[in-house]
Structure formats: structure tokens, C-alpha cells
Protein backbone atom coordinates (compact mmCIF):
# COMPACT_ATOMS: atom_id res chain seq x y z
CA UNK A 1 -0.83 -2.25 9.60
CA UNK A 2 -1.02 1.60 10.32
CA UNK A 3 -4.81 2.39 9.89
CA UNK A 4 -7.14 0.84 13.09
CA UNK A 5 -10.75 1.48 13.82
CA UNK A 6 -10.48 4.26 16.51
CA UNK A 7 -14.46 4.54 17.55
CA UNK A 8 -15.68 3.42 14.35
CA UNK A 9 -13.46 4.83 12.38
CA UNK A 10 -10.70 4.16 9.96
CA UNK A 11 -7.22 6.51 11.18
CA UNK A 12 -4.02 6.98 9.94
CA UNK A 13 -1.41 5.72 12.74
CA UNK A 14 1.62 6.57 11.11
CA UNK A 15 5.06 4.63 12.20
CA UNK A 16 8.44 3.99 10.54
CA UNK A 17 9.03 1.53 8.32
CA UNK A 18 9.29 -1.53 9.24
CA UNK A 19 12.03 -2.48 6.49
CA UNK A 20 14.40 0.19 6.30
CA UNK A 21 13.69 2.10 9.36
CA UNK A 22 12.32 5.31 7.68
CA UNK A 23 10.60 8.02 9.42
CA UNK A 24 7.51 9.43 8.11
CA UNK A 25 8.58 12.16 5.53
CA UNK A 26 11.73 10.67 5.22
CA UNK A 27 13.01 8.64 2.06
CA UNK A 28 13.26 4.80 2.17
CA UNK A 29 16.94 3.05 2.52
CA UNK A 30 18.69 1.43 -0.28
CA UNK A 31 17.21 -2.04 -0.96
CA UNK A 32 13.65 -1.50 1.01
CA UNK A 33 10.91 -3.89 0.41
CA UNK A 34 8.23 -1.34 1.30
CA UNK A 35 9.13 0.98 -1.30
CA UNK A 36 6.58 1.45 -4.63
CA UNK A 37 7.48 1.85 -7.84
CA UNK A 38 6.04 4.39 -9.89
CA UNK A 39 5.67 3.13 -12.94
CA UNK A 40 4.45 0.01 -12.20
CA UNK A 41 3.05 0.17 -8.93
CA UNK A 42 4.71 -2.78 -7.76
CA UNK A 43 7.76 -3.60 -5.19
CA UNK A 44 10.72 -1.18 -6.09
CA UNK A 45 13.04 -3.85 -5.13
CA UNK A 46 11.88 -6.11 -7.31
CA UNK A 47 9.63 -4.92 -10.48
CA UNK A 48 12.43 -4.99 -13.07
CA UNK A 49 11.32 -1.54 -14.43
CA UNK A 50 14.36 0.53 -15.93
CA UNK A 51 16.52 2.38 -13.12
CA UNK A 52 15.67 6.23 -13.44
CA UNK A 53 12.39 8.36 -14.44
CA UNK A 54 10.34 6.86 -11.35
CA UNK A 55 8.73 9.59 -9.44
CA UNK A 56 10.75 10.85 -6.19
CA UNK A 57 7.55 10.82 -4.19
CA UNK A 58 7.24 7.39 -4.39
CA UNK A 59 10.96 6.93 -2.57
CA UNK A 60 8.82 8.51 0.37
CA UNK A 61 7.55 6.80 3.50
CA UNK A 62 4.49 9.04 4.35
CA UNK A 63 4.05 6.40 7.33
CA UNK A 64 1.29 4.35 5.86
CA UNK A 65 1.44 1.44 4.95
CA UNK A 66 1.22 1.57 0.88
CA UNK A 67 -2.38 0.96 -0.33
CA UNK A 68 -3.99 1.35 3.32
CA UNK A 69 -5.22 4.90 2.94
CA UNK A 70 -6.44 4.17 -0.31
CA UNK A 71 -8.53 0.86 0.22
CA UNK A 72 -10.51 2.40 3.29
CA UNK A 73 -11.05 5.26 0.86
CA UNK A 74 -12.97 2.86 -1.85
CA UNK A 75 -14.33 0.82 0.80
CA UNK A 76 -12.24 -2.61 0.39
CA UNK A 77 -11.90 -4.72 3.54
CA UNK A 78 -11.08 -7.79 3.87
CA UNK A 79 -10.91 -10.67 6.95
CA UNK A 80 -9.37 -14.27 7.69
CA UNK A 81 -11.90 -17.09 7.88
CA UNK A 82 -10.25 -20.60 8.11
CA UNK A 83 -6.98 -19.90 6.88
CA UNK A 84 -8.27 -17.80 3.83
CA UNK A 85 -8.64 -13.73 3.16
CA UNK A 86 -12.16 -13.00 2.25
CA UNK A 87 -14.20 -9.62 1.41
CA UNK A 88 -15.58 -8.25 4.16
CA UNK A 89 -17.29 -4.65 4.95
CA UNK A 90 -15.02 -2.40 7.11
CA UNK A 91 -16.84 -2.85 10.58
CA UNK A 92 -16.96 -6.74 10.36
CA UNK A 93 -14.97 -8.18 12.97
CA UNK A 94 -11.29 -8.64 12.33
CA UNK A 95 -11.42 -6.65 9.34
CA UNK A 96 -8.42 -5.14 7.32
CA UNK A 97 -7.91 -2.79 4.73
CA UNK A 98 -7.64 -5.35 1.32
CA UNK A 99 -4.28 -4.52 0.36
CA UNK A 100 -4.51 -7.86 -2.05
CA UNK A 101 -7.74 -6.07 -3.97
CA UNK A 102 -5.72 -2.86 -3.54
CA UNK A 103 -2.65 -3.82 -4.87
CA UNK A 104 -4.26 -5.58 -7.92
CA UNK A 105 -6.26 -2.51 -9.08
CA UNK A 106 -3.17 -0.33 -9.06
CA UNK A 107 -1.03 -2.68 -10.83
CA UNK A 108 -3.87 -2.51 -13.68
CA UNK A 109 -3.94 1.08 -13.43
CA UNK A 110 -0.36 1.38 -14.15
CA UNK A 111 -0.79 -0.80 -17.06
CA UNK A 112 -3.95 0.81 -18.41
CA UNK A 113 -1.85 3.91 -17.92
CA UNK A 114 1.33 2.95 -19.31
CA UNK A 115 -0.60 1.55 -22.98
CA UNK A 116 -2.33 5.40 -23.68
CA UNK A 117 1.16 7.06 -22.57
């Protein structure tokens, strides 16, 4: 994770990547699971999308983790209670940006985007 709750607030605390070893600013290596793809907003690695076209700011690692910046931003935290990941607001204990929720809505985005193109 590289947002925390720094005096009751959500802050970036940028790192490399954890895959490929990329420094913030820096593009990801070859074969990186952490990369996004931008047409699809899935895993680069493995979306299947045709080589070529996808957006070079998206071979980036800005040093957050994809999705973190932009759950705190709509408010979508989420927790472990017995084993399972469930909503949660942002100051509950053990709470996490919901990358799952996060994730989800982009990937539908993409889509809804991809049908008007």
C-alpha cells in the first residue's frame, strides 16, 4: 500500500515498485504486473488488448499504488472482518483504500468508454 492515515489523513507515500523495481517517474520493466493498461484498465501483462495505441502514461510508475489515489478521492474504503473484505468508511480501524470497488468501476468505465468511441 502507498497511501496511510498520517493524523487523520489519507497521504501519498510514494515507493518503487514492488514488481519491476521502478522508481517513481520512471517507466515499468518489461513483463510488470503492476502496470495498467489503457484501454482496458486492467493488468498490462495480462488483458489481451492489441499490442500498440495504449497511452505512454500508463507505462509510468507515479509511485502509487494504481487505484489508491483515486479510491480515497471518492471515498471507498474497505477492511478485513473474519477472513472477508468489507466496506468500511476511511477512519474505521484497519481500513484500506478499496482497490476491489476501485478496480471494478474503472474496468466499466473503460467499457462504457470504449462502446461510444
Amino acid at each position: 500500500m502507498t497511501m496511510e492515515r498520517q493524523n487523520g489523513v489519507w497521504v501519498s507515500v510514494p515507493t518503487d515498485c514492488h514488481d519491476c523495481g521502478a522508481k517513481p517517474g520512471e517507466e515499468h520493466g518489461d513483463g510488470c504486473d503492476v502496470e495498467r493498461c489503457s484501454r482496458c484498465a486492467g493488468q498490462f501483462l495480462s488483458c489481451g488488448c492489441p499490442i500498440g495505441g495504449q497511452e505512454p502514461k500508463d507505462a509510468i510508475w507515479t509511485g502509487i499504488w494504481p487505484g489508491e489515489k483515486e479510491a480515497v478521492e471518492r471515498g471507498w474504503f474497505a477492511r478485513r472482518v473474519r477472513g472477508q473484505w468489507e466496506r468500511c468508511e476511511g477512519d474505521a480501524p484497519g481500513a484500506r483504500p478499496d482497490l476491489n470497488r476501485e478496480q471494478t468501476w474503472a474496468v466499466k468505465q473503460a467499457r462504457k468508454h470504449r462502446s461510444v468511441s
